[in-house]
C-alpha atoms as a PDB file:
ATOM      1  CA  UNK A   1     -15.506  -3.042  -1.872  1.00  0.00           C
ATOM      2  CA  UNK A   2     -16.197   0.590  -1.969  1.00  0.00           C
ATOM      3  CA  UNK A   3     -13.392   1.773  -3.729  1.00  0.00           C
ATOM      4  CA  UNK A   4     -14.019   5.589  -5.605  1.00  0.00           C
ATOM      5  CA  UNK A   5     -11.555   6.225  -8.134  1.00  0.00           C
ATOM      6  CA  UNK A   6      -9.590   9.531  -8.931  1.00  0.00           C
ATOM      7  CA  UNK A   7     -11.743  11.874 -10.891  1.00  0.00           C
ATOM      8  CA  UNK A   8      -9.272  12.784 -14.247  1.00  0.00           C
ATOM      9  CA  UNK A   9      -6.680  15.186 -13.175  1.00  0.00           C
ATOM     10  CA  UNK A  10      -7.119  14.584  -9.370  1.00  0.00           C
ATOM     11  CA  UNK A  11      -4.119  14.134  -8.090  1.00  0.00           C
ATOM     12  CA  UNK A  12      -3.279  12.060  -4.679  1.00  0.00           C
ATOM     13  CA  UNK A  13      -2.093  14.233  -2.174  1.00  0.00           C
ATOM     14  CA  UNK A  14      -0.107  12.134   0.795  1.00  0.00           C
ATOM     15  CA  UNK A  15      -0.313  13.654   4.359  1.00  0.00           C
ATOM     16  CA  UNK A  16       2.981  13.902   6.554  1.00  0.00           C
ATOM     17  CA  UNK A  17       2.628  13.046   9.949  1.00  0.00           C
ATOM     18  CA  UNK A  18       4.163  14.616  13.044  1.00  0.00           C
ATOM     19  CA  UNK A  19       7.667  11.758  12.430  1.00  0.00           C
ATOM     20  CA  UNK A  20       7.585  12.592   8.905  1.00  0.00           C
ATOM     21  CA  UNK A  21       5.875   9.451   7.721  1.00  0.00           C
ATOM     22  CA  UNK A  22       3.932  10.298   4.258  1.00  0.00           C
ATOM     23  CA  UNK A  23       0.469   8.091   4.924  1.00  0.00           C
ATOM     24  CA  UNK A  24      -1.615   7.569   1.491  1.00  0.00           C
ATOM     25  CA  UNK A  25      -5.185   6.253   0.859  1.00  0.00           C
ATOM     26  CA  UNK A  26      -4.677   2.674  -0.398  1.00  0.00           C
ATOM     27  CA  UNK A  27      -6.007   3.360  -3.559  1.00  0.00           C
ATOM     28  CA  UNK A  28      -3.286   6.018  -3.874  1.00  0.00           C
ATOM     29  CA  UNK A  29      -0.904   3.736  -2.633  1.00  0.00           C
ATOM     30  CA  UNK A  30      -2.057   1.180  -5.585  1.00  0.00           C
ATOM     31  CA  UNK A  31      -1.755   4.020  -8.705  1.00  0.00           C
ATOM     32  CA  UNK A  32       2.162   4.880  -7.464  1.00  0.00           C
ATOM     33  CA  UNK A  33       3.369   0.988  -7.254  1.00  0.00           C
ATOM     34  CA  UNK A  34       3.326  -0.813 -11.055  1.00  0.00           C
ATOM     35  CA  UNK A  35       1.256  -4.288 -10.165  1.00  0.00           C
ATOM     36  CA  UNK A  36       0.755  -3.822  -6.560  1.00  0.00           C
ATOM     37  CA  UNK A  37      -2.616  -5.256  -6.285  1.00  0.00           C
ATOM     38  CA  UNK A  38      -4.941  -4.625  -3.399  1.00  0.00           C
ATOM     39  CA  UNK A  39      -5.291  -7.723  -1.644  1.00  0.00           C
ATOM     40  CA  UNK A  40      -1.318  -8.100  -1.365  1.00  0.00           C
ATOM     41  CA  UNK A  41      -1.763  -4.585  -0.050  1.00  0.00           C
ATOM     42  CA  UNK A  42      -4.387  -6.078   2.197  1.00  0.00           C
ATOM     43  CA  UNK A  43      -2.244  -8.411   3.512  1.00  0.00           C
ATOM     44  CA  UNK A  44       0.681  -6.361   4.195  1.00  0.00           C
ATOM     45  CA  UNK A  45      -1.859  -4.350   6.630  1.00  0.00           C
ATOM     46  CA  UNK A  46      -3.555  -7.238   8.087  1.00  0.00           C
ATOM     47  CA  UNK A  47      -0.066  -9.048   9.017  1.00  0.00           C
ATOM     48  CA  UNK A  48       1.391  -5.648  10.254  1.00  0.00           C
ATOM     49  CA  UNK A  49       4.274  -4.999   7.541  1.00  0.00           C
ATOM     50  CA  UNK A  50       2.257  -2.090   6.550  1.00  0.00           C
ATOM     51  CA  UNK A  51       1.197   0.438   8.870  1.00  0.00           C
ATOM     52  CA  UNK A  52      -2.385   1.680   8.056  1.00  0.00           C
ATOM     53  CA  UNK A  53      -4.166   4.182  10.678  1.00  0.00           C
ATOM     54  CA  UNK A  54      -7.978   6.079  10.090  1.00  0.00           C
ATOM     55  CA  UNK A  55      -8.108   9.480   9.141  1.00  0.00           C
ATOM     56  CA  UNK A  56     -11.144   9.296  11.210  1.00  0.00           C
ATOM     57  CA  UNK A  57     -10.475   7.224  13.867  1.00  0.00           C
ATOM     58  CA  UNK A  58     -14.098   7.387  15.959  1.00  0.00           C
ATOM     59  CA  UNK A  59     -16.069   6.283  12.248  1.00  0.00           C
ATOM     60  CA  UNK A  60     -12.986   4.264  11.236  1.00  0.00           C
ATOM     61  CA  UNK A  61     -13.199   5.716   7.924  1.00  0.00           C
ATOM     62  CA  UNK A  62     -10.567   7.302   5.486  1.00  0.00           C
ATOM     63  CA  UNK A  63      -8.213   4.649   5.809  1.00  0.00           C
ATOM     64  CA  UNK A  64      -3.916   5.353   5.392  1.00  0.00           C
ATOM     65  CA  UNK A  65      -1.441   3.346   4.983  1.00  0.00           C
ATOM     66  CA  UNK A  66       2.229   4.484   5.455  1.00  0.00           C
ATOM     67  CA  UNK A  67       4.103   5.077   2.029  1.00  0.00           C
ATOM     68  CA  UNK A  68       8.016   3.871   3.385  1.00  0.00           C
ATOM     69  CA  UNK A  69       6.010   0.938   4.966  1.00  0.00           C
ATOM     70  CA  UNK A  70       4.685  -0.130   1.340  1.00  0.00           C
ATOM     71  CA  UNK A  71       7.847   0.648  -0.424  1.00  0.00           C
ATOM     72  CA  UNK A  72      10.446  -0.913   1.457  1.00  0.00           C
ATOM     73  CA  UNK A  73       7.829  -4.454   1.899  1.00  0.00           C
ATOM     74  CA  UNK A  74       7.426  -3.883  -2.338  1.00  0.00           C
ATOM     75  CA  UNK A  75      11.748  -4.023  -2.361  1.00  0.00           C
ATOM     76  CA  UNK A  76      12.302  -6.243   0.023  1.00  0.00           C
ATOM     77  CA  UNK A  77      10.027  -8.934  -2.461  1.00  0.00           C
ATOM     78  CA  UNK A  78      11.116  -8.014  -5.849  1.00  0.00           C
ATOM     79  CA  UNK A  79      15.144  -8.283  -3.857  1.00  0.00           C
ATOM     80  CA  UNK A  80      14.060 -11.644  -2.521  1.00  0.00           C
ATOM     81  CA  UNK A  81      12.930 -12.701  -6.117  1.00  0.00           C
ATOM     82  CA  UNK A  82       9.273 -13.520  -5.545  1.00  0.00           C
ATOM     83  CA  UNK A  83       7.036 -13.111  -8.372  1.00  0.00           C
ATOM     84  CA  UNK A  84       3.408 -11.920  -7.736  1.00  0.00           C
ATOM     85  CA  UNK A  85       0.257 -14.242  -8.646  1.00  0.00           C
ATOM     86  CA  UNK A  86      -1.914 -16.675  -7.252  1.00  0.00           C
ATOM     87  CA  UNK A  87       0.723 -19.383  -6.140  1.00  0.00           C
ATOM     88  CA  UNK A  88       3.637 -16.722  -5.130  1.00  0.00           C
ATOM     89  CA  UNK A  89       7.034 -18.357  -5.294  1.00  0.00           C
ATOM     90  CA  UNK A  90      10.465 -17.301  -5.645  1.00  0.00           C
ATOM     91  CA  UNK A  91      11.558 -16.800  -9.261  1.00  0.00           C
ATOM     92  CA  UNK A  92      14.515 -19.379 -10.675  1.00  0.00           C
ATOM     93  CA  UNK A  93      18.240 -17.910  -9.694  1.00  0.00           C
ATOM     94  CA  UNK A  94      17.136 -15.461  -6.595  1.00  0.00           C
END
């Protein structure tokens, strides 16, 4: 995957749409939440918990995904008591 990292002191600037969504570049997205990794990211998206739209929508580049979107999935989990890794499962006493 074609992922650029931040160049040292770049900082991620989220864009606020017209609701007042903040949308983020995944990558963005992935320096914010502590052990988020990309393909749970990925699956969030592809399963429609996460909103994601194109910044340029006729190349279908610049991909965003919606910041609440990511955060309220990320609680609901760690409320629910699932632990991240290959075989995810629900952590003893949640």
């Amino acid at each position: 995957r074609g992922r650029r990292p931040l160049r040292d002191g770049q900082r991620g600037v989220g864009v606020i749409g017209p609701d007042g969504t903040e949308w983020m570049r995944p990558i963005e997205v992935l320096e914010l939440v502590p052990g988020l990794k990309r393909a749970t990211l990925d699956s969030w998206v592809s399963r429609g918990k996460v909103r994601r739209i194109y910044a340029d929508p006729a190349t279908r580049r610049l991909p965003v995904v919606a910041l609440p979107d990511v955060l309220e999935h990320e609680a609901a989990a760690t409320l629910a008591g699932w632990k991240r890794g290959r075989r995810a499962a629900r952590t003893r006493g949640a």
